[in-house]
C-alpha atoms as a PDB file:
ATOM      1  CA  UNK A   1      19.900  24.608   6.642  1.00  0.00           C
ATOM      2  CA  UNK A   2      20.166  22.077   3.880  1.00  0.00           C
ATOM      3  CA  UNK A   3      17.067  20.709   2.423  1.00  0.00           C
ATOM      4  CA  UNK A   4      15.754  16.999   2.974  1.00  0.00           C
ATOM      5  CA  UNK A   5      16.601  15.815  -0.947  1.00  0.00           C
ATOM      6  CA  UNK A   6      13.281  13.118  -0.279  1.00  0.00           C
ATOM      7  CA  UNK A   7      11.400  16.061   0.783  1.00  0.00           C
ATOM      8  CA  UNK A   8      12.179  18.501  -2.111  1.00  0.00           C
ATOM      9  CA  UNK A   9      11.329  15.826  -4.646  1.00  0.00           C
ATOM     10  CA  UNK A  10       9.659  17.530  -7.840  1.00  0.00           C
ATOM     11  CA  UNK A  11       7.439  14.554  -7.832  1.00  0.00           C
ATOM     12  CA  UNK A  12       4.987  14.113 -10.826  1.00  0.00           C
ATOM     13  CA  UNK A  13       3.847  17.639 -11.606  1.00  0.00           C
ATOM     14  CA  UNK A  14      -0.268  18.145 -13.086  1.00  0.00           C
ATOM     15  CA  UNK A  15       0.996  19.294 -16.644  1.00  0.00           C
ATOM     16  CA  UNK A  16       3.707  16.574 -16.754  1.00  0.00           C
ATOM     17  CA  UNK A  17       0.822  14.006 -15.350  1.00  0.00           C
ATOM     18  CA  UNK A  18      -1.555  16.096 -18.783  1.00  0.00           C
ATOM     19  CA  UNK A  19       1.494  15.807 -20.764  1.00  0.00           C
ATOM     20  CA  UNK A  20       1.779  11.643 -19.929  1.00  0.00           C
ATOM     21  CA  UNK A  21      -1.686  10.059 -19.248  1.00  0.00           C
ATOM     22  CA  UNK A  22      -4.017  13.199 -20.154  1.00  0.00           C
ATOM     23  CA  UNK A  23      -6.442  11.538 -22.324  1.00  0.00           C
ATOM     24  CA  UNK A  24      -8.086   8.084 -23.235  1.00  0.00           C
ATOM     25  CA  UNK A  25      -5.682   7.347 -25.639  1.00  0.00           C
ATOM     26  CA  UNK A  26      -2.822   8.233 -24.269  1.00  0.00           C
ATOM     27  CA  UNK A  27      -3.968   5.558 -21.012  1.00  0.00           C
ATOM     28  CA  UNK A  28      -4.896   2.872 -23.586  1.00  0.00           C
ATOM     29  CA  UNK A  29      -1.746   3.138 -25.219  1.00  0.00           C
ATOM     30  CA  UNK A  30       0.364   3.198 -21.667  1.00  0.00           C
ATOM     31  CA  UNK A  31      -1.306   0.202 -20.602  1.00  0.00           C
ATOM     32  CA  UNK A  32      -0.839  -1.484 -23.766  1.00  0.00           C
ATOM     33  CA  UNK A  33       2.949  -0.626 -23.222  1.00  0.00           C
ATOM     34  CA  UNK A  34       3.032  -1.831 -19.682  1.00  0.00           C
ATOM     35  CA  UNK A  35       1.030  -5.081 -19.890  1.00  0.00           C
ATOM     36  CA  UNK A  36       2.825  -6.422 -23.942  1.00  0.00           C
ATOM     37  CA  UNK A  37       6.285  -4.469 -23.232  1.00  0.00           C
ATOM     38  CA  UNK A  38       8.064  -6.697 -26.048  1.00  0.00           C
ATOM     39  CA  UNK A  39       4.989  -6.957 -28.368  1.00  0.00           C
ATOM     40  CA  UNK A  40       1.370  -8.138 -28.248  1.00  0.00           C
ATOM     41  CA  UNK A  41       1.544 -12.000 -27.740  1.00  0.00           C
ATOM     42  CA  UNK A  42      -1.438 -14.071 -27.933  1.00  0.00           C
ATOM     43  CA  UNK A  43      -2.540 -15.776 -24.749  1.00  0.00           C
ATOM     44  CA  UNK A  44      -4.022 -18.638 -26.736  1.00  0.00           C
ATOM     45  CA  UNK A  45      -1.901 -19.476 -29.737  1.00  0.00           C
ATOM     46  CA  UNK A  46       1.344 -17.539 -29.012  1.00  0.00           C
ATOM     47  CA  UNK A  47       1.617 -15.191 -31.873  1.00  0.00           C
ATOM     48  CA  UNK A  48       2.402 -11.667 -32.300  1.00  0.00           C
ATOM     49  CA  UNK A  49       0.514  -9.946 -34.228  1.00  0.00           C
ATOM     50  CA  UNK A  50      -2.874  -8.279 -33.694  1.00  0.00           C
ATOM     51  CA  UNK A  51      -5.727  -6.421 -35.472  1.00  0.00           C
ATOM     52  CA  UNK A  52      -7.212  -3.409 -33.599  1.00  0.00           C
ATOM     53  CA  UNK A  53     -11.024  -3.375 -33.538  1.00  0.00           C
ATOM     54  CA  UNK A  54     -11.695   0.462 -32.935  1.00  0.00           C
ATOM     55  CA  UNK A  55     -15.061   0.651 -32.453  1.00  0.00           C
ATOM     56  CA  UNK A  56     -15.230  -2.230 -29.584  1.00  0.00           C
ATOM     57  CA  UNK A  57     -11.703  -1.255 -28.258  1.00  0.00           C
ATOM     58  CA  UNK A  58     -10.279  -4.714 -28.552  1.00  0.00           C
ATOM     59  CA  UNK A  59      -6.976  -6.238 -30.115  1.00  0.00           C
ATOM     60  CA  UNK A  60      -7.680  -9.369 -32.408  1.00  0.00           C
ATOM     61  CA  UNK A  61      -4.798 -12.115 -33.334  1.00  0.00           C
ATOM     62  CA  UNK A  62      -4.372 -12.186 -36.536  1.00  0.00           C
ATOM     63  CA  UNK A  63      -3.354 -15.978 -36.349  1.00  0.00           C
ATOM     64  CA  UNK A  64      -6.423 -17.551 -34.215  1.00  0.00           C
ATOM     65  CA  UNK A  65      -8.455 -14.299 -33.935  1.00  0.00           C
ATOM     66  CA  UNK A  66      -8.895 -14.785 -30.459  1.00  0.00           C
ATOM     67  CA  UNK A  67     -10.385 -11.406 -28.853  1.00  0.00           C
ATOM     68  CA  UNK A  68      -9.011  -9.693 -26.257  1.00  0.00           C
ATOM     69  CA  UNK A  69      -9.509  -6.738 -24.214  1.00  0.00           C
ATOM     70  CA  UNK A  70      -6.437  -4.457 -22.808  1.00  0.00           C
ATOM     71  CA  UNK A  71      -8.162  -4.631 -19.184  1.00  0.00           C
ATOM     72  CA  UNK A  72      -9.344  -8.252 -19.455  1.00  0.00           C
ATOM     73  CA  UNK A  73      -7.234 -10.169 -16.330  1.00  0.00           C
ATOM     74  CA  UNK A  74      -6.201  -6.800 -15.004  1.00  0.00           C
ATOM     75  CA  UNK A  75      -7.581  -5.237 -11.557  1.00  0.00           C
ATOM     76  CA  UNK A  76      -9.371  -2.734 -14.555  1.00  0.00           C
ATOM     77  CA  UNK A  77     -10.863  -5.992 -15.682  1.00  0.00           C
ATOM     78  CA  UNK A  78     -14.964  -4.644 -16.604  1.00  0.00           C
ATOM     79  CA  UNK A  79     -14.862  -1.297 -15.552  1.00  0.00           C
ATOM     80  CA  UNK A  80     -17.196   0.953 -16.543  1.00  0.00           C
ATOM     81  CA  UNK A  81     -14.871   4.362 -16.156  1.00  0.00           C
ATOM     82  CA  UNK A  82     -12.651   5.317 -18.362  1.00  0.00           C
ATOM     83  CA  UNK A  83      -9.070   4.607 -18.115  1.00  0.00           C
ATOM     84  CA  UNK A  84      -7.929   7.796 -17.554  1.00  0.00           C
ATOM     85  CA  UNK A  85     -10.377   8.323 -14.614  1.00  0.00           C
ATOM     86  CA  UNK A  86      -8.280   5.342 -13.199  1.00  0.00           C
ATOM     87  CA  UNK A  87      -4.730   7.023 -14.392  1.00  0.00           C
ATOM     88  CA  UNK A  88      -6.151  10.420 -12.283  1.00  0.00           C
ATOM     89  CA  UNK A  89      -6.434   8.221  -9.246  1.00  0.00           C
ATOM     90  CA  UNK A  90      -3.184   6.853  -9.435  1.00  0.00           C
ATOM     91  CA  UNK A  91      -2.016  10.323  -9.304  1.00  0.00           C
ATOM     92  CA  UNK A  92      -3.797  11.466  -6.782  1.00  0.00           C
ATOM     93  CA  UNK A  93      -3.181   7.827  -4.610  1.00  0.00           C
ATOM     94  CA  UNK A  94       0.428   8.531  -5.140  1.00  0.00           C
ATOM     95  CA  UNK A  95       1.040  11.693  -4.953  1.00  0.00           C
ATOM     96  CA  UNK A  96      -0.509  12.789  -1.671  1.00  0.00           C
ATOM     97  CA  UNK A  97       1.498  12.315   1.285  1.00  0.00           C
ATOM     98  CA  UNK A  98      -1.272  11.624   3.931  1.00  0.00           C
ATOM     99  CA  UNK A  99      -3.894   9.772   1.091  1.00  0.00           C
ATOM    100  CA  UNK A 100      -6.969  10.931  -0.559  1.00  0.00           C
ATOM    101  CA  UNK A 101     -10.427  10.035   0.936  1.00  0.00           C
ATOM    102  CA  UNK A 102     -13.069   8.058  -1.261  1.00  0.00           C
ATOM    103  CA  UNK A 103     -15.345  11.674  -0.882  1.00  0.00           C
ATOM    104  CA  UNK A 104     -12.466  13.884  -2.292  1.00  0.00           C
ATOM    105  CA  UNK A 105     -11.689  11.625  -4.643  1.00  0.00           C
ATOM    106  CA  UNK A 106     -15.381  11.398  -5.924  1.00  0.00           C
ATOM    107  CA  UNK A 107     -15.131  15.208  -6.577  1.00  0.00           C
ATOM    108  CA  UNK A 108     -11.819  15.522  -7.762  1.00  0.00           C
ATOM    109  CA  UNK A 109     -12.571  12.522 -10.797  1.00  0.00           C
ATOM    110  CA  UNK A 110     -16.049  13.697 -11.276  1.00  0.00           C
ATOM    111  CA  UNK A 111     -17.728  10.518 -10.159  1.00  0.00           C
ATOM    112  CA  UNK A 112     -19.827   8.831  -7.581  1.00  0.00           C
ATOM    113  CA  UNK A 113     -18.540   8.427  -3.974  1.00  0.00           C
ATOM    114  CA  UNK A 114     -19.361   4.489  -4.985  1.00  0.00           C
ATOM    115  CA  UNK A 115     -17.547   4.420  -8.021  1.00  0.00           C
ATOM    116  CA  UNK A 116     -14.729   6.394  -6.384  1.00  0.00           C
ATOM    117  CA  UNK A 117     -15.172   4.218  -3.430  1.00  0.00           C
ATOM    118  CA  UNK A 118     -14.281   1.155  -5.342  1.00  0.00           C
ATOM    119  CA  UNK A 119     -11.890   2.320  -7.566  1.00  0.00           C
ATOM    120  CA  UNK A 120      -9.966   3.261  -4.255  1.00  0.00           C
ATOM    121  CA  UNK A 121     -10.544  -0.048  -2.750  1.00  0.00           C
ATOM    122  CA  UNK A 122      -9.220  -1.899  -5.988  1.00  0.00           C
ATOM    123  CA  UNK A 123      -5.714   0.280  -5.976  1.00  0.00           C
ATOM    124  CA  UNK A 124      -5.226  -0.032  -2.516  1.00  0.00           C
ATOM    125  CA  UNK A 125      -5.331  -3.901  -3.236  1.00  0.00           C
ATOM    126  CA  UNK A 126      -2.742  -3.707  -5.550  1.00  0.00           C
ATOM    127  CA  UNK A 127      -0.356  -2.032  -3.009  1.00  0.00           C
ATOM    128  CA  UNK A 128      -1.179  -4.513  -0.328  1.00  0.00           C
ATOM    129  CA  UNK A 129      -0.502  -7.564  -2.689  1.00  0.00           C
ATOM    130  CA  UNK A 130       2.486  -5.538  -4.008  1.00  0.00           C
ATOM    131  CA  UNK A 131       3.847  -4.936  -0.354  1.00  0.00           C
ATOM    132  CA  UNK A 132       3.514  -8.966   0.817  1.00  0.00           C
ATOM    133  CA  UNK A 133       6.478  -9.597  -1.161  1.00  0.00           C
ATOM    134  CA  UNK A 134       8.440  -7.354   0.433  1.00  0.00           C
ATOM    135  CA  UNK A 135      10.877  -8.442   3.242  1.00  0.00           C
ATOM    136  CA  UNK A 136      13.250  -6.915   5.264  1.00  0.00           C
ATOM    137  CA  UNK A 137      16.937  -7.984   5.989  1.00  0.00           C
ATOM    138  CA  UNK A 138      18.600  -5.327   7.921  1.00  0.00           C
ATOM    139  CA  UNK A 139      18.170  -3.344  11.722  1.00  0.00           C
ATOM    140  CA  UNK A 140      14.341  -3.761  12.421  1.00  0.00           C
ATOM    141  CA  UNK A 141      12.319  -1.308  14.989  1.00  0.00           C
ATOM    142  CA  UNK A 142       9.083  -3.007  15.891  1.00  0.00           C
ATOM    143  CA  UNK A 143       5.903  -2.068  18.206  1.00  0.00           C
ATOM    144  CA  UNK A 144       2.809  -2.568  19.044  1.00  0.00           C
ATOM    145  CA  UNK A 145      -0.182  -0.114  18.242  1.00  0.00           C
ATOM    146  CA  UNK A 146      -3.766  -0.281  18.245  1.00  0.00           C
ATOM    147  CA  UNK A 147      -5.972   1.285  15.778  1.00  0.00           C
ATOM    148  CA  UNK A 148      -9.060   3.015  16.847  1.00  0.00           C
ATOM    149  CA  UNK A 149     -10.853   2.599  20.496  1.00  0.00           C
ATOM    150  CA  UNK A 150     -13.795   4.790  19.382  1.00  0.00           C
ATOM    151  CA  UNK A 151     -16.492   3.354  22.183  1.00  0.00           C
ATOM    152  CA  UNK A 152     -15.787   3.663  25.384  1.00  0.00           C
ATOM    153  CA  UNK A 153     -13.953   1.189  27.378  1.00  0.00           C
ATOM    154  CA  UNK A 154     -15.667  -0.986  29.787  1.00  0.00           C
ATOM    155  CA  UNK A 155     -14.863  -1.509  33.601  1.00  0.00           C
ATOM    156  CA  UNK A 156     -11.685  -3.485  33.762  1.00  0.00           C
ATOM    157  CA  UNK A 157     -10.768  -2.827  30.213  1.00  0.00           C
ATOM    158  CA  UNK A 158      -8.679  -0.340  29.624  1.00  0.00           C
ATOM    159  CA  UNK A 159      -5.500   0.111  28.067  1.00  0.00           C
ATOM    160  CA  UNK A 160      -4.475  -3.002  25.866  1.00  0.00           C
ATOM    161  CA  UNK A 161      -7.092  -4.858  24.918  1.00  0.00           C
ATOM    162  CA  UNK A 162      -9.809  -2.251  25.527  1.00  0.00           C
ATOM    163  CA  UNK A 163     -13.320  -2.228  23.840  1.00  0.00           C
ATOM    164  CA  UNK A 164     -12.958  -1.079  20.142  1.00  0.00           C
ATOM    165  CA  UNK A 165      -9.285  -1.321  19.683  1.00  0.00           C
ATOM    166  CA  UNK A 166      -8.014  -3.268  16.798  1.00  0.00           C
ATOM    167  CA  UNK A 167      -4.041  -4.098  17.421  1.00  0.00           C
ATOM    168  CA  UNK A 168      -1.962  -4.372  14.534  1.00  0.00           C
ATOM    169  CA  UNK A 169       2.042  -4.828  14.653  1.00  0.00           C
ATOM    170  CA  UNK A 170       4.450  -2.022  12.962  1.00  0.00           C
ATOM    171  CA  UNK A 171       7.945  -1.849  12.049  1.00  0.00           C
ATOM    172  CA  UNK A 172      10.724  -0.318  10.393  1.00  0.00           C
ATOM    173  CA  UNK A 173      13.843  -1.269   8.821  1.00  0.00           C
ATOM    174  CA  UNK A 174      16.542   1.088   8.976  1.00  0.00           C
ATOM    175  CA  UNK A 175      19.786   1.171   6.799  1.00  0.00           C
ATOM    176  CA  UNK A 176      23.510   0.376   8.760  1.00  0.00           C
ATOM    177  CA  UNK A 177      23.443   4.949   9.058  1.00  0.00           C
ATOM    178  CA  UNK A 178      20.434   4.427  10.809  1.00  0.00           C
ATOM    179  CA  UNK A 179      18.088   5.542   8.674  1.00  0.00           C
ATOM    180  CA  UNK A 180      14.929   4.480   7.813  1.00  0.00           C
ATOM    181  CA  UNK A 181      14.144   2.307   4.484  1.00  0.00           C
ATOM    182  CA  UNK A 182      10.956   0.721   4.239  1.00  0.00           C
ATOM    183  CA  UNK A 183       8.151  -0.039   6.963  1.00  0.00           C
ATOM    184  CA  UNK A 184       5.323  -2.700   7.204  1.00  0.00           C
ATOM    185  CA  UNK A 185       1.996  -2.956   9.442  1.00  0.00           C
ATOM    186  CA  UNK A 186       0.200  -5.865  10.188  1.00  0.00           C
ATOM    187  CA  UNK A 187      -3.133  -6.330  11.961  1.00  0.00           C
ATOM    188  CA  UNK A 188      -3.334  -9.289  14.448  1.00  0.00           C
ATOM    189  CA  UNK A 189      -5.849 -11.319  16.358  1.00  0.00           C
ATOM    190  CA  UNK A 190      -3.772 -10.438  19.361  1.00  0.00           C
ATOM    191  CA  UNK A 191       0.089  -9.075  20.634  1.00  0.00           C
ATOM    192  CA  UNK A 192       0.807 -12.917  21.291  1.00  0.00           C
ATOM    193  CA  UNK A 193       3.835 -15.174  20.328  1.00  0.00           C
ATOM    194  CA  UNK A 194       1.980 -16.879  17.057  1.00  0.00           C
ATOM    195  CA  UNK A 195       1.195 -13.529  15.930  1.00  0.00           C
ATOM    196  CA  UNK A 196       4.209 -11.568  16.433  1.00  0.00           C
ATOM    197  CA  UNK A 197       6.011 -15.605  15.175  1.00  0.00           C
ATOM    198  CA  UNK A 198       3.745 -15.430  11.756  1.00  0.00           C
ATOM    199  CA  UNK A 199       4.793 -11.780  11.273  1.00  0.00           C
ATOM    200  CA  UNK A 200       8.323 -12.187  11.420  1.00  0.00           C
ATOM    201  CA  UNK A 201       8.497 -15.413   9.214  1.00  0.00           C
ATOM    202  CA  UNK A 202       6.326 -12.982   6.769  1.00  0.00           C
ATOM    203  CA  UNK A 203       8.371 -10.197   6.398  1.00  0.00           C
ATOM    204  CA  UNK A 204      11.891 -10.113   8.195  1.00  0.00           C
ATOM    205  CA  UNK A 205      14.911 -12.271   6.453  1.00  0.00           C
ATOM    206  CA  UNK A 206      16.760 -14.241   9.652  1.00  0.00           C
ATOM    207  CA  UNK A 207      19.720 -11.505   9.083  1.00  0.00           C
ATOM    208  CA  UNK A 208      17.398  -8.817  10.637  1.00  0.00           C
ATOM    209  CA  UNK A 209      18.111  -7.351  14.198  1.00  0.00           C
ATOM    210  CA  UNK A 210      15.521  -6.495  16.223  1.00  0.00           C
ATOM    211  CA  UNK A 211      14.636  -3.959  18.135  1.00  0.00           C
ATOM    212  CA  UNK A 212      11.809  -4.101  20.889  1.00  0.00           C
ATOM    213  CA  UNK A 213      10.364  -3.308  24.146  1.00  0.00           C
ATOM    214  CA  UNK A 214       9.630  -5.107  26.759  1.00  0.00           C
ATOM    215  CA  UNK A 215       6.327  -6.425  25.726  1.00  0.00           C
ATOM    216  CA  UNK A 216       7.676 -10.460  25.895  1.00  0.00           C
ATOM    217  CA  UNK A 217       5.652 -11.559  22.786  1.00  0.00           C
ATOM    218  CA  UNK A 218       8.657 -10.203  20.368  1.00  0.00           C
ATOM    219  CA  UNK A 219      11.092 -12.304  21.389  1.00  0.00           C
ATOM    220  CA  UNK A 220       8.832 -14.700  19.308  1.00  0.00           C
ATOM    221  CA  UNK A 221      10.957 -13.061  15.922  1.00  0.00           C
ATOM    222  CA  UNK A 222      13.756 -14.965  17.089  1.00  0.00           C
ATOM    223  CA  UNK A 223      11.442 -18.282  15.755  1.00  0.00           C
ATOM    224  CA  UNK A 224      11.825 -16.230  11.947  1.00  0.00           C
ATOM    225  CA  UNK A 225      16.095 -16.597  12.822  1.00  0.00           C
ATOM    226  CA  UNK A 226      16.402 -13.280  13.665  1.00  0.00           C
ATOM    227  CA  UNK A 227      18.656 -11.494  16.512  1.00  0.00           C
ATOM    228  CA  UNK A 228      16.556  -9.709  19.273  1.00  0.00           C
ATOM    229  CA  UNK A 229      17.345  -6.990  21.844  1.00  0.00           C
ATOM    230  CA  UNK A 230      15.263  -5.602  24.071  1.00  0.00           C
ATOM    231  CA  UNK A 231      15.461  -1.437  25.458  1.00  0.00           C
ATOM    232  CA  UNK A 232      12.707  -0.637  28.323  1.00  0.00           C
ATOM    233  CA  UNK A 233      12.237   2.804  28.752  1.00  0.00           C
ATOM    234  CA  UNK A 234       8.889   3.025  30.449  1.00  0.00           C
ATOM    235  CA  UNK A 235       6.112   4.598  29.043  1.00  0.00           C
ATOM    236  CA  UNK A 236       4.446   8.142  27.646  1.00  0.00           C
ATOM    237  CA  UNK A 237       6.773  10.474  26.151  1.00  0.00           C
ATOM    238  CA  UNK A 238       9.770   9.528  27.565  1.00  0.00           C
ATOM    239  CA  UNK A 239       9.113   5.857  25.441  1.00  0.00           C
ATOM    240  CA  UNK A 240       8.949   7.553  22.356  1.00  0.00           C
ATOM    241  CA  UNK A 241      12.019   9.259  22.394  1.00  0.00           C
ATOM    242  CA  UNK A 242      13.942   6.352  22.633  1.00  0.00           C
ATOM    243  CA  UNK A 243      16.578   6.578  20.125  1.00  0.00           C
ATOM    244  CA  UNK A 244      16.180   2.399  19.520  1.00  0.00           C
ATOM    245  CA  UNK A 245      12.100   3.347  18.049  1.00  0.00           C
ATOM    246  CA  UNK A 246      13.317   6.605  16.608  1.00  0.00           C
ATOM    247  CA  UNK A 247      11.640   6.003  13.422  1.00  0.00           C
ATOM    248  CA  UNK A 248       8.705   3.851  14.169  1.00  0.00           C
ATOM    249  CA  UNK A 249       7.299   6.235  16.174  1.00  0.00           C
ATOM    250  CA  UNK A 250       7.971   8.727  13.574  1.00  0.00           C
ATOM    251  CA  UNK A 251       6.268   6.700  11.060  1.00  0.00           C
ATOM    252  CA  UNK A 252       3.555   5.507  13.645  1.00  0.00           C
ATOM    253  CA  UNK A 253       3.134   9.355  14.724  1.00  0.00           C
ATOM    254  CA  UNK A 254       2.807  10.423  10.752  1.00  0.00           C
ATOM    255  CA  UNK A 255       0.615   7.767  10.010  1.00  0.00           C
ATOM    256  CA  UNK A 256      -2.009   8.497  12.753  1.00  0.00           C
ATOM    257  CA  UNK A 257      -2.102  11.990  12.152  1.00  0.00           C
ATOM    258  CA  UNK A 258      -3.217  11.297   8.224  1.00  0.00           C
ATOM    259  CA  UNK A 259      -5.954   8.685   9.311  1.00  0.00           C
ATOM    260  CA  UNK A 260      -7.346  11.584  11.780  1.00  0.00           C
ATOM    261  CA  UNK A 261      -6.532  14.358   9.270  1.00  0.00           C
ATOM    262  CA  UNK A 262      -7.440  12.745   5.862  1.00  0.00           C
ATOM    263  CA  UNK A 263     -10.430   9.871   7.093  1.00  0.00           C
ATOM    264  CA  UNK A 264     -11.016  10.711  10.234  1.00  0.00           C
ATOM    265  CA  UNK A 265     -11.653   6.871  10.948  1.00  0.00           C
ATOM    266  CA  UNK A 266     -11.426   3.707   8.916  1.00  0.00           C
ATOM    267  CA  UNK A 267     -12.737   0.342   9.690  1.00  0.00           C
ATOM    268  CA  UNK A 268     -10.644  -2.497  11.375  1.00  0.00           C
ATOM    269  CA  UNK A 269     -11.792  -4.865   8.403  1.00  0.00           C
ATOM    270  CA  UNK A 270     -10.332  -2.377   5.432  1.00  0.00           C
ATOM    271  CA  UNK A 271      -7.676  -0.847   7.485  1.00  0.00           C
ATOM    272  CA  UNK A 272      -4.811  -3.112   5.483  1.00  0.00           C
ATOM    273  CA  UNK A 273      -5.668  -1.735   2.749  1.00  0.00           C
ATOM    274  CA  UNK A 274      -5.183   1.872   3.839  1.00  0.00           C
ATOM    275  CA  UNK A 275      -2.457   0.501   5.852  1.00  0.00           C
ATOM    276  CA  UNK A 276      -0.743  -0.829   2.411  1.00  0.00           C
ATOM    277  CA  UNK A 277      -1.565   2.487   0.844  1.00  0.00           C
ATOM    278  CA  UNK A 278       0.715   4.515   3.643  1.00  0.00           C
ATOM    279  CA  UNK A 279       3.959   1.539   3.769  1.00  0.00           C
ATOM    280  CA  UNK A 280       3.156   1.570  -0.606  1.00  0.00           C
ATOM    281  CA  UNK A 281       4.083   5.572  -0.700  1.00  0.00           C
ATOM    282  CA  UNK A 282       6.726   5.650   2.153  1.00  0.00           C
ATOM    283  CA  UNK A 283       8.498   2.593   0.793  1.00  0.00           C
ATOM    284  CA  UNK A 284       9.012   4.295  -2.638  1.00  0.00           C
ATOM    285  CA  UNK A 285       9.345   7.816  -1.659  1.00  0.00           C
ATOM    286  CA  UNK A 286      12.343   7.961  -3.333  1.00  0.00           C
ATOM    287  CA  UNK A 287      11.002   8.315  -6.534  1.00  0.00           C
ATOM    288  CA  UNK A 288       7.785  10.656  -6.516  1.00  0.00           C
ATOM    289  CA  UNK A 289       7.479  11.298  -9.762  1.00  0.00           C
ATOM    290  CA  UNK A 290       8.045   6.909 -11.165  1.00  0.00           C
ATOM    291  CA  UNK A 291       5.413   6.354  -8.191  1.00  0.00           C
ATOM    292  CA  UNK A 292       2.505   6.299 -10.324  1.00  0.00           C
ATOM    293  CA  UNK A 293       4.342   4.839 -13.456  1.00  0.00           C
ATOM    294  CA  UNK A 294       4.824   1.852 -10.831  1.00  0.00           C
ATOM    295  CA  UNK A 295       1.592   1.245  -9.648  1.00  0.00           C
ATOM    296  CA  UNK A 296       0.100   1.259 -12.889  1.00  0.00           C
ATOM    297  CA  UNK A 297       2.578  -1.531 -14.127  1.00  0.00           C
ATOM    298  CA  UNK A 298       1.775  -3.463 -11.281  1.00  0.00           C
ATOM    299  CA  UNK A 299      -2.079  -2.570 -11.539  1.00  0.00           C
ATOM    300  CA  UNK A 300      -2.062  -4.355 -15.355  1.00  0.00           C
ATOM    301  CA  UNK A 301      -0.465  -7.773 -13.417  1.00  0.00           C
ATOM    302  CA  UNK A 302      -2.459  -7.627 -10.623  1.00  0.00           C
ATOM    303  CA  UNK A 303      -6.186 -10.133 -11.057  1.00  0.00           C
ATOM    304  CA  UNK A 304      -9.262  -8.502 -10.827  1.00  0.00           C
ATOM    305  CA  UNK A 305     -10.996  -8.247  -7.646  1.00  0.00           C
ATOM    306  CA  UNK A 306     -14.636  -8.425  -7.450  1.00  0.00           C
ATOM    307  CA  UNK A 307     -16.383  -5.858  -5.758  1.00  0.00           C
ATOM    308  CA  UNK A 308     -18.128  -7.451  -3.099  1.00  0.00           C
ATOM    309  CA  UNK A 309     -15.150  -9.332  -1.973  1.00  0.00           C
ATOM    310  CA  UNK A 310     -13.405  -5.966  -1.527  1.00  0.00           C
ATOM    311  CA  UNK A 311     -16.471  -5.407   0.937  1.00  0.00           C
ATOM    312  CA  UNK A 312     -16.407  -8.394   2.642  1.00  0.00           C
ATOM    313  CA  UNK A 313     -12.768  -8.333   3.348  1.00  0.00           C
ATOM    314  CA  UNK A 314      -9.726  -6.406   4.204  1.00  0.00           C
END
C-alpha cells in the first residue's frame, strides 16, 4: 500500500528544533531575522543602523537613539519568559496533530499552568487572526455542528438547540480531484440565514460551489454569490457517508475526537481559538516541518494582546 506523502511528513524533528531555536540567543536572533528581514529600520527616524545594549537586551538607533525592544509591538510584547520558552511552544502547538493542553504544556516548558495557560491563549490568537484572511474559492462542503451539550437537556429541548450546546458552522474546500485543501469553523448565535449569510461573505469567494443539506438556512451562501446544491440523505450514519460531506465529516470526526482526547472540554467563549488552532495545522499540513517557522513570523506581526482580554473573550 503506498504511503499518504502528508502523513509521512518528517516534520520538524527535536534535534533539528535544538539545532534551530535551542537557546536564548539563537530565538533573539530568529526573531530579529523575522521581524527586520532587510535590516533594522528605525520606527521613528527611518534609519538603519543600531547599537545593541547587551545588558538591557535592546537595539538603539544610532541616528535618534530611540530604544527599542525586539518584542515591543509583537504578541511577545512584556513577557516575562524567555523567548525560547515561547519558540518550545510553537513546536509543540505545531507539531501535535490533535493540540497540546495548557496542563501538558505547563510540564513540558517547565512553567506554571497560568503562564502556560496564557502563552497558549496568545498563539492561538495569532492563528485565529492569521486564519480570517483566509478565503476559499473552489467546491465547498459545509454543516452544521454543535459543540458541547454537557448538562442535560430540558423537556422539549432536545436535539438542535438543546441546553448547553454551542453551534458553530464548518466547512471544507476541496480541490477540482476532490480533495480536501483547507477548512474553517465558525461559531454562531444561531443556524439562521444572517449567520450562515455573514459566514459566507467572510470566507467563501462567489466562485465557490456549495455543498449542503437540507437544513434551509445555507441557501443563505448564495447572498456571498456563490452556487448552492443541496443532497438529503437523512440522518445517523447513513448522513455521514455521503460522498458530497466526505471530508467535513472527516475533519468534523478528527476534530471532536482531539477536543475529547486532548481537553476533554473547552469553553464556548475560547473555543475559536482552539478552533483556529485545529483549521491553523490542517490548513498547512503540507509543510510540517516550515509550520513553526510560520507562526513565529506571523507571531512578530501580530499586536500584543492583553491578558485579560484573552479572558474575557474568544
Amino acid at each position: 500500500m503506498p504511503q499518504n506523502a502528508i502523513q509521512f511528513q518528517k516534520g520538524l524533528s527535536e534535534p533539528a528544533f535544538a539545532a534551530l531555536y535551542g537557546t536564548e540567543a539563537l530565538c533573539s536572533a530568529a526573531v530579529e531575522r523575522m521581524r527586520w528581514p532587510e535590516g533594522f529600520v528605525c520606527p521613528d527616524c527611518g534609519h538603519d543602523d543600531a547599537h545593541r545594549l547587551e545588558r538591557r537586551a535592546l537595539l538603539q538607533c544610532a541616528l535618534c537613539r530611540k530604544q527599542l525592544s525586539l518584542t515591543a509591538g509583537t504578541i511577545f510584547d512584556s513577557t516575562k519568559l524567555p523567548l525560547s520558552v515561547w519558540f518550545r511552544a510553537m513546536y509543540h502547538l505545531t507539531s501535535s496533530k490533535n493540540g497540546v493542553s495548557a496542563l501538558e504544556l505547563s510540564r513540558r516548558l517547565g512553567v506554571s499552568w497560568r503562564s502556560a495557560w496564557s502563552l497558549k491563549q496568545k498563539l492561538s490568537e495569532v492563528m485565529r487572526q492569521r486564519e480570517q484572511s483566509q478565503r476559499f474559492t473552489e467546491r465547498v462542503e459545509i454543516d452544521d455542528v454543535y459543540l458541547g451539550g454537557e448538562r442535560p437537556a430540558r423537556a422539549g429541548h432536545a436535539g438542535r438547540g438543546a441546553d448547553g450546546k454551542t453551534p458553530f458552522l464548518a466547512a471544507v474546500e476541496t480541490d477540482h480531484t476532490g480533495r480536501p485543501r483547507r477548512i474553517a469553523m465558525q461559531i454562531v448565535p444561531g443556524f439562521t440565514n444572517e449567520a450562515v449569510a455573514a459566514f459566507a461573505k467572510a470566507k467563501f469567494e462567489p466562485s465557490c460551489e456549495v455543498f449542503s443539506d437540507g437544513l434551509a438556512c445555507f441557501a443563505a451562501v448564495m447572498q456571498a454569490g456563490c452556487s448552492h446544491s443541496v443532497s438529503i440523505s437523512g440522518g445517523g450514519r447513513k448522513a455521514a457517508e455521503n460522498p458530497c460531506f466526505k471530508w467535513v465529516n472527516t475533519a468534523l470526526g478528527n476534530i471532536k475526537s482531539a477536543i475529547v482526547g486532548t481537553y476533554r472540554h473547552i469553553s464556548a467563549k475560547h473555543a475559536p481559538r482552539y478552533f483556529a488552532e485545529f483549521t491553523y495545522r490542517f490548513n498547512r499540513r503540507h509543510d510540517l516541518s516550515g509550520m513553526l517557522d510560520r507562526l513565529a513570523w506571523v507571531a512578530v506581526r501580530t499586536a500584543p494582546v492583553p491578558l485579560r482580554v484573552l479572558k474575557e473573550t474568544g
